[in-house]
PDB file of N, CA and C in Angstrom:
ATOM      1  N   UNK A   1      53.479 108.050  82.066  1.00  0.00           N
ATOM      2  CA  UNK A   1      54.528 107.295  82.741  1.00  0.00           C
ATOM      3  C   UNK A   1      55.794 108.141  82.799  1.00  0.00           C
ATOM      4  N   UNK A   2      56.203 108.146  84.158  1.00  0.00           N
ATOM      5  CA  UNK A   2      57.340 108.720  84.145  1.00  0.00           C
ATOM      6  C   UNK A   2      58.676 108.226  83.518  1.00  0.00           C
ATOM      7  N   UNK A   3      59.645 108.598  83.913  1.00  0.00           N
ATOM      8  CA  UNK A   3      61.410 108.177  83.405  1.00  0.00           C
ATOM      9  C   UNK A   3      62.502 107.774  84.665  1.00  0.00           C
ATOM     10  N   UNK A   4      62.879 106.368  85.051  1.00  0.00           N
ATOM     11  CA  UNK A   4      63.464 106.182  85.681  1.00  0.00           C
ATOM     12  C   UNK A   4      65.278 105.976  85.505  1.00  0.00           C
ATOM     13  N   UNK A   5      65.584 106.695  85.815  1.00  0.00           N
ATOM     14  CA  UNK A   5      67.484 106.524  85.417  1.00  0.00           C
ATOM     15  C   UNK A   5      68.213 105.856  86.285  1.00  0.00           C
ATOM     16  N   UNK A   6      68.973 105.113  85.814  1.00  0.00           N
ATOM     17  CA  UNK A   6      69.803 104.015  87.110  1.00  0.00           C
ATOM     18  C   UNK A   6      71.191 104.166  86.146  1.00  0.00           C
ATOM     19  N   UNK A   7      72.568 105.037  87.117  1.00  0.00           N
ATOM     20  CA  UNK A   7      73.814 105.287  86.547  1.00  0.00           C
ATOM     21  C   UNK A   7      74.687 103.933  87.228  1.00  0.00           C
ATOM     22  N   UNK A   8      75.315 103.143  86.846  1.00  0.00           N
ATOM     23  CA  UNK A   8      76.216 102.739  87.638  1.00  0.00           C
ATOM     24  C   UNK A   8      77.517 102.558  86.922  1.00  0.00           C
ATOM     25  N   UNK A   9      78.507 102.482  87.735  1.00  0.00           N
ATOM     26  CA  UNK A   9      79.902 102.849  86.664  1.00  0.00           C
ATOM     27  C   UNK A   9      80.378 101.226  87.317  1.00  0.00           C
ATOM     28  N   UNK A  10      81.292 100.518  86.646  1.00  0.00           N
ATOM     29  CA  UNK A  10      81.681  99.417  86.225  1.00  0.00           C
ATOM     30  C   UNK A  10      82.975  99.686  85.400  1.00  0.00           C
ATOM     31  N   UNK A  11      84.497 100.015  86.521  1.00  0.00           N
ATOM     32  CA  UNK A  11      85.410 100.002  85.466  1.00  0.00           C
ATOM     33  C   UNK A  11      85.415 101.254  85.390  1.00  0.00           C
ATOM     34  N   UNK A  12      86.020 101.461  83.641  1.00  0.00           N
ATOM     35  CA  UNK A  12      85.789 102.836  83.075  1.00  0.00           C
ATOM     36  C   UNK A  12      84.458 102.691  82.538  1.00  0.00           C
ATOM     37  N   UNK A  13      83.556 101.838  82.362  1.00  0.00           N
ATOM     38  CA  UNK A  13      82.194 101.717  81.780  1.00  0.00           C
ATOM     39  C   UNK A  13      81.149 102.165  82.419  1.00  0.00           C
ATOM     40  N   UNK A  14      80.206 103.166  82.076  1.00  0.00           N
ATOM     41  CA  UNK A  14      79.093 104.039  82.669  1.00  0.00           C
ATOM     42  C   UNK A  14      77.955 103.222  82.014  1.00  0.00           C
ATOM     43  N   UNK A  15      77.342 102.274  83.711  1.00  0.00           N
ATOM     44  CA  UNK A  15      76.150 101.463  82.244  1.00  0.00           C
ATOM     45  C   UNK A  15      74.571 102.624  82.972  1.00  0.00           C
ATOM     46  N   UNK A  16      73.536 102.695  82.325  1.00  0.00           N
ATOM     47  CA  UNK A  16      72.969 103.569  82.015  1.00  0.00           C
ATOM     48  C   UNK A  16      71.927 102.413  81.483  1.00  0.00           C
ATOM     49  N   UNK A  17      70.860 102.270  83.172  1.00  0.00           N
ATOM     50  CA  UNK A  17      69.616 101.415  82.958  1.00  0.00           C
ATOM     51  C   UNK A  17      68.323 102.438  82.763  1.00  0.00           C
ATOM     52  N   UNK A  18      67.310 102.417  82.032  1.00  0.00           N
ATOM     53  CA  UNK A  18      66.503 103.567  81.910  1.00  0.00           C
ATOM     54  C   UNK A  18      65.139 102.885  81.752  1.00  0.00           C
ATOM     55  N   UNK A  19      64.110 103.196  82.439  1.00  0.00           N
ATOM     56  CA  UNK A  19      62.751 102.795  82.503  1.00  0.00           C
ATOM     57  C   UNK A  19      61.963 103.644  82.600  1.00  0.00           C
ATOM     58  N   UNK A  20      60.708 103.195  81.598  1.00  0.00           N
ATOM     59  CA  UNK A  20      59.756 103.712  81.745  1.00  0.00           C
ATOM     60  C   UNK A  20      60.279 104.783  79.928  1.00  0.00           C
ATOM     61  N   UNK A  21      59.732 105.701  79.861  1.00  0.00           N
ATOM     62  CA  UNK A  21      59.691 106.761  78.518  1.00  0.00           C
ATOM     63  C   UNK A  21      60.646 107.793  78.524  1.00  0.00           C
ATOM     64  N   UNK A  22      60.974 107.611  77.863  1.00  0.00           N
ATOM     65  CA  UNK A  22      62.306 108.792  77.101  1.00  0.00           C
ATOM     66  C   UNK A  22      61.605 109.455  76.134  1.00  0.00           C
ATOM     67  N   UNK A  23      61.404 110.907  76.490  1.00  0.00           N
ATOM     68  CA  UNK A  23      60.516 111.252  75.346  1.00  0.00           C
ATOM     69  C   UNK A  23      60.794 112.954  75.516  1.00  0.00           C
ATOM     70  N   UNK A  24      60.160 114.119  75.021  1.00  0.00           N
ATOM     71  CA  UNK A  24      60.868 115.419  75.360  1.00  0.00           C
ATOM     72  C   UNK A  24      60.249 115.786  76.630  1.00  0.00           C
ATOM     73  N   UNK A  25      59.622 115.276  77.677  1.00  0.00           N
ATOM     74  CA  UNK A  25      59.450 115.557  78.622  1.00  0.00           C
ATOM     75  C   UNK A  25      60.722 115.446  79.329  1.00  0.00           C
ATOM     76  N   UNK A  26      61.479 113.843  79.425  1.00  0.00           N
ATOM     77  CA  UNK A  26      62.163 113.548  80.275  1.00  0.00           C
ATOM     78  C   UNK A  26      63.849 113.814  79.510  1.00  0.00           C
ATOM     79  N   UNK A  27      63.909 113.927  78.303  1.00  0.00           N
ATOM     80  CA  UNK A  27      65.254 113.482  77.680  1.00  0.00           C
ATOM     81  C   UNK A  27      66.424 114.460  78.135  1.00  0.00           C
ATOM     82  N   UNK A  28      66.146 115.496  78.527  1.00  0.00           N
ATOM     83  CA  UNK A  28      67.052 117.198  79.579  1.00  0.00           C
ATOM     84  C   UNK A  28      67.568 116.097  80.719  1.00  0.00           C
ATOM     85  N   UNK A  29      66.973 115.354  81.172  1.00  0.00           N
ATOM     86  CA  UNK A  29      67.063 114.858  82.502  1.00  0.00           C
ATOM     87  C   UNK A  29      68.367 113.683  81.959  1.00  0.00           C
ATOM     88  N   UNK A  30      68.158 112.912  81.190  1.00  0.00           N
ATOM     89  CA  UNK A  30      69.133 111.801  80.737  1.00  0.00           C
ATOM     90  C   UNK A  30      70.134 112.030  79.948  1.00  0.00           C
ATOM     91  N   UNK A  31      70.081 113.547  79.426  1.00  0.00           N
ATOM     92  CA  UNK A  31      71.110 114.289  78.868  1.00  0.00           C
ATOM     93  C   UNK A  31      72.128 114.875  80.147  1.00  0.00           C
ATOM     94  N   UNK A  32      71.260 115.506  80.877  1.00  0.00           N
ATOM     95  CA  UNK A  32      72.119 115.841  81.916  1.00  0.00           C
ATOM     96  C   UNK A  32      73.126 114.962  83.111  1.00  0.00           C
ATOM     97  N   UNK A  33      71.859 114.201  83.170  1.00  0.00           N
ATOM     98  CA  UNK A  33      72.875 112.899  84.032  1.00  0.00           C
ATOM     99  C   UNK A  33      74.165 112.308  83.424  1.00  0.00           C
ATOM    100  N   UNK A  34      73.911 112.390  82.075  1.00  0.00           N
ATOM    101  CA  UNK A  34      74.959 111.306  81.244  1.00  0.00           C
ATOM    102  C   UNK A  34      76.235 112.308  81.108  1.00  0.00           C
ATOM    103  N   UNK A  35      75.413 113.248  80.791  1.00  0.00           N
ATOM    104  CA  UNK A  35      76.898 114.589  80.231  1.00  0.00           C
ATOM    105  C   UNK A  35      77.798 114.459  81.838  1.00  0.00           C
ATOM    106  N   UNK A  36      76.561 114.882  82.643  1.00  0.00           N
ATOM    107  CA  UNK A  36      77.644 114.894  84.004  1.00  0.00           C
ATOM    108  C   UNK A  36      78.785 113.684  84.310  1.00  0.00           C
ATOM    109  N   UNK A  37      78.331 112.148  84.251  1.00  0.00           N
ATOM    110  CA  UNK A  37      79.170 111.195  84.153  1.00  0.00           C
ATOM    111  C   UNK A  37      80.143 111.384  83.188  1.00  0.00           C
ATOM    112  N   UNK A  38      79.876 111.373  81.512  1.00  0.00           N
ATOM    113  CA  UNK A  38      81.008 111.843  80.954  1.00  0.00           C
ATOM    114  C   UNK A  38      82.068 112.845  81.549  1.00  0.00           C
ATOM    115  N   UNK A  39      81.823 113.942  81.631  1.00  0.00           N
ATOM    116  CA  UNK A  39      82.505 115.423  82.092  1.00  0.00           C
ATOM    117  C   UNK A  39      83.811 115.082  83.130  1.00  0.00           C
ATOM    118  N   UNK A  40      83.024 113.921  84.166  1.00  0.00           N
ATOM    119  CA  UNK A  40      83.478 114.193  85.217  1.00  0.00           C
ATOM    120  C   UNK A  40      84.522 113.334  85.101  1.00  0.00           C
ATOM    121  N   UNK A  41      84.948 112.355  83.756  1.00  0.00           N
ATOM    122  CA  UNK A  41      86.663 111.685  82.913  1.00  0.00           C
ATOM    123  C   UNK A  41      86.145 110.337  83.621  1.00  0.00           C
ATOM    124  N   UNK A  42      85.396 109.859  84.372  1.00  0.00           N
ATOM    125  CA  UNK A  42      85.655 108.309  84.542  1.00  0.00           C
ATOM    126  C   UNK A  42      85.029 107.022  84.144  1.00  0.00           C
ATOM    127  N   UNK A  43      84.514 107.456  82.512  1.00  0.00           N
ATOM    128  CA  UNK A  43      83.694 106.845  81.770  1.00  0.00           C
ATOM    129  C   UNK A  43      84.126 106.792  80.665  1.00  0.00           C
ATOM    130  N   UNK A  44      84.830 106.008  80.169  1.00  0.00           N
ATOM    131  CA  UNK A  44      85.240 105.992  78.918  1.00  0.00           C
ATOM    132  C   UNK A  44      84.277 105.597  77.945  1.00  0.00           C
ATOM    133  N   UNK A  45      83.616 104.916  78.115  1.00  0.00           N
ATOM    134  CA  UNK A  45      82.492 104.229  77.424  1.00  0.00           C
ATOM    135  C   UNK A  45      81.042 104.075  78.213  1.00  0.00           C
ATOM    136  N   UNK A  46      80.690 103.536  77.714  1.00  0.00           N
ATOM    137  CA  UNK A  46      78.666 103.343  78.218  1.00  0.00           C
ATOM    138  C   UNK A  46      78.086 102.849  76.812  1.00  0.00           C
ATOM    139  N   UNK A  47      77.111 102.068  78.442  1.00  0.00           N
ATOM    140  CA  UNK A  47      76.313 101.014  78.060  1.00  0.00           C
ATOM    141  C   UNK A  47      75.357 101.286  78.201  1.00  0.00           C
ATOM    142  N   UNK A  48      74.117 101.364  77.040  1.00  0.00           N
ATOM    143  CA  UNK A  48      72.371 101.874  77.496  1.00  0.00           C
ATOM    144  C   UNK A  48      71.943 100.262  77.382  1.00  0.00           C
ATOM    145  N   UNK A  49      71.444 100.312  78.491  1.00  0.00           N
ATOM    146  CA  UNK A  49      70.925  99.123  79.411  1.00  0.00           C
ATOM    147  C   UNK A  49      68.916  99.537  79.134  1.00  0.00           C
ATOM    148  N   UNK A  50      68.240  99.202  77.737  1.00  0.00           N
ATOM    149  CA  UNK A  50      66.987  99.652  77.454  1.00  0.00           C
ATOM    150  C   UNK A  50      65.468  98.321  77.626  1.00  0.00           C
ATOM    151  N   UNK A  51      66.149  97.250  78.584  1.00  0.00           N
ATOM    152  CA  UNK A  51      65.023  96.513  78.444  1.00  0.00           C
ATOM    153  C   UNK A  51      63.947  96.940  79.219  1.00  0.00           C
ATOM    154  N   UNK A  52      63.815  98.029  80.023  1.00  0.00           N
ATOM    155  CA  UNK A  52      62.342  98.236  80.667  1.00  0.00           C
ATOM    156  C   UNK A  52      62.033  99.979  80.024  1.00  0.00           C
ATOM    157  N   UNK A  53      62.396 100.084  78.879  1.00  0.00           N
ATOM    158  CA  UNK A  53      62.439 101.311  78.317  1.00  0.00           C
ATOM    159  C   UNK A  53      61.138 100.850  77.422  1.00  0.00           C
ATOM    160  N   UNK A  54      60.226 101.706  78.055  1.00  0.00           N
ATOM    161  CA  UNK A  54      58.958 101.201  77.103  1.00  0.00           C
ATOM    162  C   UNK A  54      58.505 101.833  75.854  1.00  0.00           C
ATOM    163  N   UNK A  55      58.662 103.354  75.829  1.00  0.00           N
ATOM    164  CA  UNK A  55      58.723 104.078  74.855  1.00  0.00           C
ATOM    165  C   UNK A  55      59.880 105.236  74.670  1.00  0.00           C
ATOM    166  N   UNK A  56      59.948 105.590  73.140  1.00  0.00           N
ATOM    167  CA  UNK A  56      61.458 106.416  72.978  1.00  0.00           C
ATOM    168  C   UNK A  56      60.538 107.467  71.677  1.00  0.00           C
ATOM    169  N   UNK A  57      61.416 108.953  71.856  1.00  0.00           N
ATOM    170  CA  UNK A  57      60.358 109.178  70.508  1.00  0.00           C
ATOM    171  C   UNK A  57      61.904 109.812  70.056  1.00  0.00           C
ATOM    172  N   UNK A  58      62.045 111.064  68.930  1.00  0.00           N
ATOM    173  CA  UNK A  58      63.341 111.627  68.802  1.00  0.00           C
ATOM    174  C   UNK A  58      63.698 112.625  69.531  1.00  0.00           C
ATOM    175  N   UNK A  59      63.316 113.024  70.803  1.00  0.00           N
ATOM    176  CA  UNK A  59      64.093 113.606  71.623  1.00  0.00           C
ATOM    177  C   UNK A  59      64.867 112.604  72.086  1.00  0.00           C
ATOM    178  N   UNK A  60      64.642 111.484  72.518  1.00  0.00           N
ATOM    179  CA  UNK A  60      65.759 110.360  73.048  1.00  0.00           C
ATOM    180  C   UNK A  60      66.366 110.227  71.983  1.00  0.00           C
ATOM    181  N   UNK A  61      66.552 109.971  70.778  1.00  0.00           N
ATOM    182  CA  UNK A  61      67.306 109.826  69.767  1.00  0.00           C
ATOM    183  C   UNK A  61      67.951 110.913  70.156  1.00  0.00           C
ATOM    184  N   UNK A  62      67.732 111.850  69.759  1.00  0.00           N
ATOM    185  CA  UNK A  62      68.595 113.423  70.146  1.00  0.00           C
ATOM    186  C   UNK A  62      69.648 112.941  71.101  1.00  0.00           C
ATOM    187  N   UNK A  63      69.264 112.761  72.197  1.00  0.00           N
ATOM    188  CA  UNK A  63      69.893 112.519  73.508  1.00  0.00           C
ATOM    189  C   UNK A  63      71.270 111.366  73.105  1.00  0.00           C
ATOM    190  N   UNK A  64      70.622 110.297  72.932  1.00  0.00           N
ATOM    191  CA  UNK A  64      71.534 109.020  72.616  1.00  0.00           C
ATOM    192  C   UNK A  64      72.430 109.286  71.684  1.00  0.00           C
ATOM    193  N   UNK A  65      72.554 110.052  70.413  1.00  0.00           N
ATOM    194  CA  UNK A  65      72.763 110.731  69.552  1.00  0.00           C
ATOM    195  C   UNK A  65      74.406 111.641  69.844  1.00  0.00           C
ATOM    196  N   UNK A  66      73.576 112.548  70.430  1.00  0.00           N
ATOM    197  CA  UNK A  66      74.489 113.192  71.130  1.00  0.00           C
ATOM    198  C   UNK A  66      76.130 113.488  71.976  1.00  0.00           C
ATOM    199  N   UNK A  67      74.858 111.661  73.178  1.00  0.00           N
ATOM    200  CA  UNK A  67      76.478 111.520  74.092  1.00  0.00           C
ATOM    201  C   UNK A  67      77.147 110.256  72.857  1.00  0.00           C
ATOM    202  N   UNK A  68      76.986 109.782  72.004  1.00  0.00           N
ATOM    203  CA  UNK A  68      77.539 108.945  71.046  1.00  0.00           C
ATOM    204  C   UNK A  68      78.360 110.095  70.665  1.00  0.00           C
ATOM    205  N   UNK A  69      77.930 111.360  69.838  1.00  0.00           N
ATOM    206  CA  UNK A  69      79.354 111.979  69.492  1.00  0.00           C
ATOM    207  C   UNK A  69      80.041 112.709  70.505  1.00  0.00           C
ATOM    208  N   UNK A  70      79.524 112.956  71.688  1.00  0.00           N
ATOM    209  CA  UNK A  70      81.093 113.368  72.648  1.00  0.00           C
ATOM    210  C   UNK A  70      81.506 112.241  73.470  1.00  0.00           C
ATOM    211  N   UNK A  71      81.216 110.945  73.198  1.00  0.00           N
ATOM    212  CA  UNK A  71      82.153 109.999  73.551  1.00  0.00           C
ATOM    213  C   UNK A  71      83.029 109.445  72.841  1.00  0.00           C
ATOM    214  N   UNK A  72      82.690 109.546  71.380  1.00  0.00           N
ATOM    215  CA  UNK A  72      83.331 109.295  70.176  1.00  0.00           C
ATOM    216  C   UNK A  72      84.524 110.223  70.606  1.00  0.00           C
ATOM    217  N   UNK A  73      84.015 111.477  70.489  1.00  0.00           N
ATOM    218  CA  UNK A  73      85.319 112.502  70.240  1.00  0.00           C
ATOM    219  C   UNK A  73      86.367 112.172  71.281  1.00  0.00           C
ATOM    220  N   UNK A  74      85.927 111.377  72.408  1.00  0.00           N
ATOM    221  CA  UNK A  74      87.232 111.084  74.017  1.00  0.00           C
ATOM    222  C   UNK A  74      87.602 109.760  73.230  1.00  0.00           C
ATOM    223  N   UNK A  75      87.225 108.917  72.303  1.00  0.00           N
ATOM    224  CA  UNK A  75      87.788 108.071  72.257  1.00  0.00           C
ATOM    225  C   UNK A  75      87.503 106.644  72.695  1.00  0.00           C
ATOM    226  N   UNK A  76      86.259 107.279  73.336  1.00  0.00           N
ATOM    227  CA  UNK A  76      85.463 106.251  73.816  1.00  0.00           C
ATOM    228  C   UNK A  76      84.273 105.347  73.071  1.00  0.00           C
ATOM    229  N   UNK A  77      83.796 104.454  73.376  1.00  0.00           N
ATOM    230  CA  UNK A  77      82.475 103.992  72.820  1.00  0.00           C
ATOM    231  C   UNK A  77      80.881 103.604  73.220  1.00  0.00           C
ATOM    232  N   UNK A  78      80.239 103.180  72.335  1.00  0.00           N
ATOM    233  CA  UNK A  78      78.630 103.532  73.436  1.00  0.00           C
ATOM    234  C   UNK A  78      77.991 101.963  72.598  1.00  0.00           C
ATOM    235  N   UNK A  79      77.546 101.388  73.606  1.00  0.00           N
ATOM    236  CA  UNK A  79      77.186 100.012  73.039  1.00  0.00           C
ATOM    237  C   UNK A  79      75.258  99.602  73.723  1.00  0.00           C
ATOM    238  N   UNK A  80      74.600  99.227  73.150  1.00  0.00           N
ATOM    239  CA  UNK A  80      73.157  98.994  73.689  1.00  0.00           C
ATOM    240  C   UNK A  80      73.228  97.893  73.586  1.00  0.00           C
ATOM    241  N   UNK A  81      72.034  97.300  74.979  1.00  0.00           N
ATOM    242  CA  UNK A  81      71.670  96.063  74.954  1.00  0.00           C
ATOM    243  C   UNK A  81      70.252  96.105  76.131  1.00  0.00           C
ATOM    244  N   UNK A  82      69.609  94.968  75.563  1.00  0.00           N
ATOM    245  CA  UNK A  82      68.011  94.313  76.182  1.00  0.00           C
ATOM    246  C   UNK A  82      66.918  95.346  75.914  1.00  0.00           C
ATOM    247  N   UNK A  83      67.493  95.726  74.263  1.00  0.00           N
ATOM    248  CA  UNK A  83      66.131  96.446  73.801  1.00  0.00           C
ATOM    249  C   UNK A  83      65.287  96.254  73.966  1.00  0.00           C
ATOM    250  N   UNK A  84      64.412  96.800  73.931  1.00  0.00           N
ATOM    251  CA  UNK A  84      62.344  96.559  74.112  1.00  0.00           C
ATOM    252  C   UNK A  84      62.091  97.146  72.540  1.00  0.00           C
ATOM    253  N   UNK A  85      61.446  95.987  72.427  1.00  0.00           N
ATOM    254  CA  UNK A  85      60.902  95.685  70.529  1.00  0.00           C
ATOM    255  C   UNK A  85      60.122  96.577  70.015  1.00  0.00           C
ATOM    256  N   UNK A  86      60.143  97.440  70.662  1.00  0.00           N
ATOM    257  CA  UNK A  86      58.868  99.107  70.169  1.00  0.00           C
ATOM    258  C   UNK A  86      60.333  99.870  69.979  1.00  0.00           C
ATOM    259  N   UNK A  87      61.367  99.736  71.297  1.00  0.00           N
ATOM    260  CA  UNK A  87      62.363 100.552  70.756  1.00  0.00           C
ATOM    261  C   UNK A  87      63.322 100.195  69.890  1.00  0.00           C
ATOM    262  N   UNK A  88      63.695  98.825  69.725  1.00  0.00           N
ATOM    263  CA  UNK A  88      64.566  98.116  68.603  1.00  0.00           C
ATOM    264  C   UNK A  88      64.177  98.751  67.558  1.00  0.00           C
ATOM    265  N   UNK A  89      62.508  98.877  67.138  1.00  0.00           N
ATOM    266  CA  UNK A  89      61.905  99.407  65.810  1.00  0.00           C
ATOM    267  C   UNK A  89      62.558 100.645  65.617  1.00  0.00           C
ATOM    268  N   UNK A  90      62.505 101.721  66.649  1.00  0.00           N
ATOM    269  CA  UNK A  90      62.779 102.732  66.231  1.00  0.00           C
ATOM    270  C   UNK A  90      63.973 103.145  66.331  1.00  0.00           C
ATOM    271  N   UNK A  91      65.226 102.502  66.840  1.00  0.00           N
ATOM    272  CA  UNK A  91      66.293 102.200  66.359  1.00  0.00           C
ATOM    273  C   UNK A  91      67.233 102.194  64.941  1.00  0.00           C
ATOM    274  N   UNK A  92      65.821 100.799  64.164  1.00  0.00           N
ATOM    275  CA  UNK A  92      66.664 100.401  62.917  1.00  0.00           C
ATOM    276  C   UNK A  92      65.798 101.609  62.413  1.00  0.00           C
ATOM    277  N   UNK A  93      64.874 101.984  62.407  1.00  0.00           N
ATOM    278  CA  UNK A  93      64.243 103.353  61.603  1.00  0.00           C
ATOM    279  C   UNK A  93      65.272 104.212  61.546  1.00  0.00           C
ATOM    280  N   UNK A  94      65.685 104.717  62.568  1.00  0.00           N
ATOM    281  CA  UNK A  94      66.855 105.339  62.536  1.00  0.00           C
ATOM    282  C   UNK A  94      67.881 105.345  62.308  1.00  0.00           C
ATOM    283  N   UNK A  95      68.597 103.946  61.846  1.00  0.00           N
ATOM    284  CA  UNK A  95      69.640 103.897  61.739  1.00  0.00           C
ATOM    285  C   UNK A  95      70.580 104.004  62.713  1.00  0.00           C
ATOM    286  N   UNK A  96      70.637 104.090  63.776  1.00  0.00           N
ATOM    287  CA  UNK A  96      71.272 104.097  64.937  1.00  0.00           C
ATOM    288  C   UNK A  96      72.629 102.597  64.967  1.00  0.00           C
ATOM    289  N   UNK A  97      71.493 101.825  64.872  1.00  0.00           N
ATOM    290  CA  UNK A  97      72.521 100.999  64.800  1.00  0.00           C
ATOM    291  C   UNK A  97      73.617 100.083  63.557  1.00  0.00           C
ATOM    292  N   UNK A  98      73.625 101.214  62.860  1.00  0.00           N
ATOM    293  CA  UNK A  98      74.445 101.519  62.098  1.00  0.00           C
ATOM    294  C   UNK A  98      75.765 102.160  62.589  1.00  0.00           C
ATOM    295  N   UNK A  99      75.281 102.392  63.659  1.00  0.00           N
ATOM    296  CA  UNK A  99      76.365 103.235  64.798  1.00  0.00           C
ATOM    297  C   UNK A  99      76.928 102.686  65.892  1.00  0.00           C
ATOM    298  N   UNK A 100      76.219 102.195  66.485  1.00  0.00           N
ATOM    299  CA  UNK A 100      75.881 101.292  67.804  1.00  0.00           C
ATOM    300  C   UNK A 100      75.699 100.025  67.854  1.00  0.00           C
ATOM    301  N   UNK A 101      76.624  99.581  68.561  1.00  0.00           N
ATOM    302  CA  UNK A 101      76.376  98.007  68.784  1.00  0.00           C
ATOM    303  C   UNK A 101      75.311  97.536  69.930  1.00  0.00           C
ATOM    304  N   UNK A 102      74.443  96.482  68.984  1.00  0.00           N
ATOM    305  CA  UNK A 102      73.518  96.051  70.074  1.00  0.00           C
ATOM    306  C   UNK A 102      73.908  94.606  70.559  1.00  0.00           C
ATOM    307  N   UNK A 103      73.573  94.118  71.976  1.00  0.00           N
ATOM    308  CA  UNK A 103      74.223  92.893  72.377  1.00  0.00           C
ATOM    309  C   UNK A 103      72.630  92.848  73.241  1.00  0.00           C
ATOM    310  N   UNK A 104      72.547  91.311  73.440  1.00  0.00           N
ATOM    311  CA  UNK A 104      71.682  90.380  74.383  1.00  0.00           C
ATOM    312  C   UNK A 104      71.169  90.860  75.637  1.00  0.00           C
ATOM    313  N   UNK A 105      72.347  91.622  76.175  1.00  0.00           N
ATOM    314  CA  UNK A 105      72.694  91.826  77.465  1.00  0.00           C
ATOM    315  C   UNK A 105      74.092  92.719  77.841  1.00  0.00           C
ATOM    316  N   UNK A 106      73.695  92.836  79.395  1.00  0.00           N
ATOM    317  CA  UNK A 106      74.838  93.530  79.890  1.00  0.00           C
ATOM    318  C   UNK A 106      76.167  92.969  79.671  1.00  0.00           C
ATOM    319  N   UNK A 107      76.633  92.124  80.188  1.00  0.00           N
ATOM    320  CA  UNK A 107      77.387  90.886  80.040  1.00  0.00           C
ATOM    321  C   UNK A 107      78.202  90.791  78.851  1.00  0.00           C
ATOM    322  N   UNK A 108      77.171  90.667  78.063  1.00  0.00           N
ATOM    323  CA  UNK A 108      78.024  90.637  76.059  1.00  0.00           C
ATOM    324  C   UNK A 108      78.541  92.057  75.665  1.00  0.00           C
ATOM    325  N   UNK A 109      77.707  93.091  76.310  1.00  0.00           N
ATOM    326  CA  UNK A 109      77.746  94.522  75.933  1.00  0.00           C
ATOM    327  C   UNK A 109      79.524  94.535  76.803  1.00  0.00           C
ATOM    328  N   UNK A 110      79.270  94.514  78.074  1.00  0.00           N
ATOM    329  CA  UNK A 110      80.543  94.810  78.543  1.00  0.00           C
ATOM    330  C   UNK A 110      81.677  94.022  77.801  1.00  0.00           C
ATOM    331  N   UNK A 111      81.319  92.568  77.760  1.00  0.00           N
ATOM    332  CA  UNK A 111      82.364  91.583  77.039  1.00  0.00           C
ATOM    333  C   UNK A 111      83.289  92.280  75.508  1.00  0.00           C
ATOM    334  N   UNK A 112      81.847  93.096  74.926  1.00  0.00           N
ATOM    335  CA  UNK A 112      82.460  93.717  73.687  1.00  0.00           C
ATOM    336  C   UNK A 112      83.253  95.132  73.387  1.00  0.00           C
ATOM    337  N   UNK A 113      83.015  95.217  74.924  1.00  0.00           N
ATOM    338  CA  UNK A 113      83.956  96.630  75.325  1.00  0.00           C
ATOM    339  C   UNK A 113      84.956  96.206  75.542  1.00  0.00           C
ATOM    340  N   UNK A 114      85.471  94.967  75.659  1.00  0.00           N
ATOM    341  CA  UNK A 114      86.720  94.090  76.243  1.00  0.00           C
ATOM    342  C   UNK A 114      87.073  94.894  78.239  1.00  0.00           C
ATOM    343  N   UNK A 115      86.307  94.845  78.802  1.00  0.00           N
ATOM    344  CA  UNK A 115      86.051  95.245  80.090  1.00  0.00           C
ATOM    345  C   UNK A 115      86.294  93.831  80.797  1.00  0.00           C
ATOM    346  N   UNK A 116      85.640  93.200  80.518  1.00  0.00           N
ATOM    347  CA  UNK A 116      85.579  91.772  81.826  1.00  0.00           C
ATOM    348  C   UNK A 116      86.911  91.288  81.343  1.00  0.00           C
ATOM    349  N   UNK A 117      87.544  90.855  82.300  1.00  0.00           N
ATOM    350  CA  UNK A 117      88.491  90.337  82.487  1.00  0.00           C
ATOM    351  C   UNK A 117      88.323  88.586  82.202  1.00  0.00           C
TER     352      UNK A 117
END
């Protein structure tokens, strides 16, 4: 199964829908897209939008990992929501969200960015 990426910006918020497997085949590809949105200053934050994300191994960790500390460093923040329960697992394995806030949905995710008006 391939890797589908859907960028859409909302605001200063870069939400970041991803389907299908994140894995070291595809994770160059979702590194690159994301770095480019960061880079380009009109993203202060992002949202990984993971409910049709069917599998994740630690190259996506790597990845997610990653733009968490160069968004940290702008000042920005990175919030998940509509995990898929294979990836929730490997989440709390990781500890991730120890880092990362997870929400229901888009909606709560943005709400907790204080974005919606």
């Amino acid at each position: 199964m391939s890797l589908q990426v859907e960028l859409e910006h909302y605001r200063n918020v870069l939400i970041v829908r991803l389907r299908g497997e994140l894995d070291h085949h595809t994770a160059d590809i979702v590194r690159h897209k994301m770095e480019e949105a960061i880079l380009r200053g009109n993203s202060d934050h992002i949202i990984l939008s993971l409910k049709e994300l069917q599998f994740m191994d630690s190259s996506g960790l790597g990845v997610i990992l990653g733009r968490y500390k160069q968004l940290k460093a702008k000042g920005g923040k990175m919030a998940v929501c509509a995990v898929n329960p294979n990836v929730y697992r490997l989440f709390e394995l990781s500890g991730l969200f120890k880092i990362l806030t997870i929400h229901e949905n888009e909606r709560a995710a943005l709400t907790s960015l204080e974005v919606v008006s």
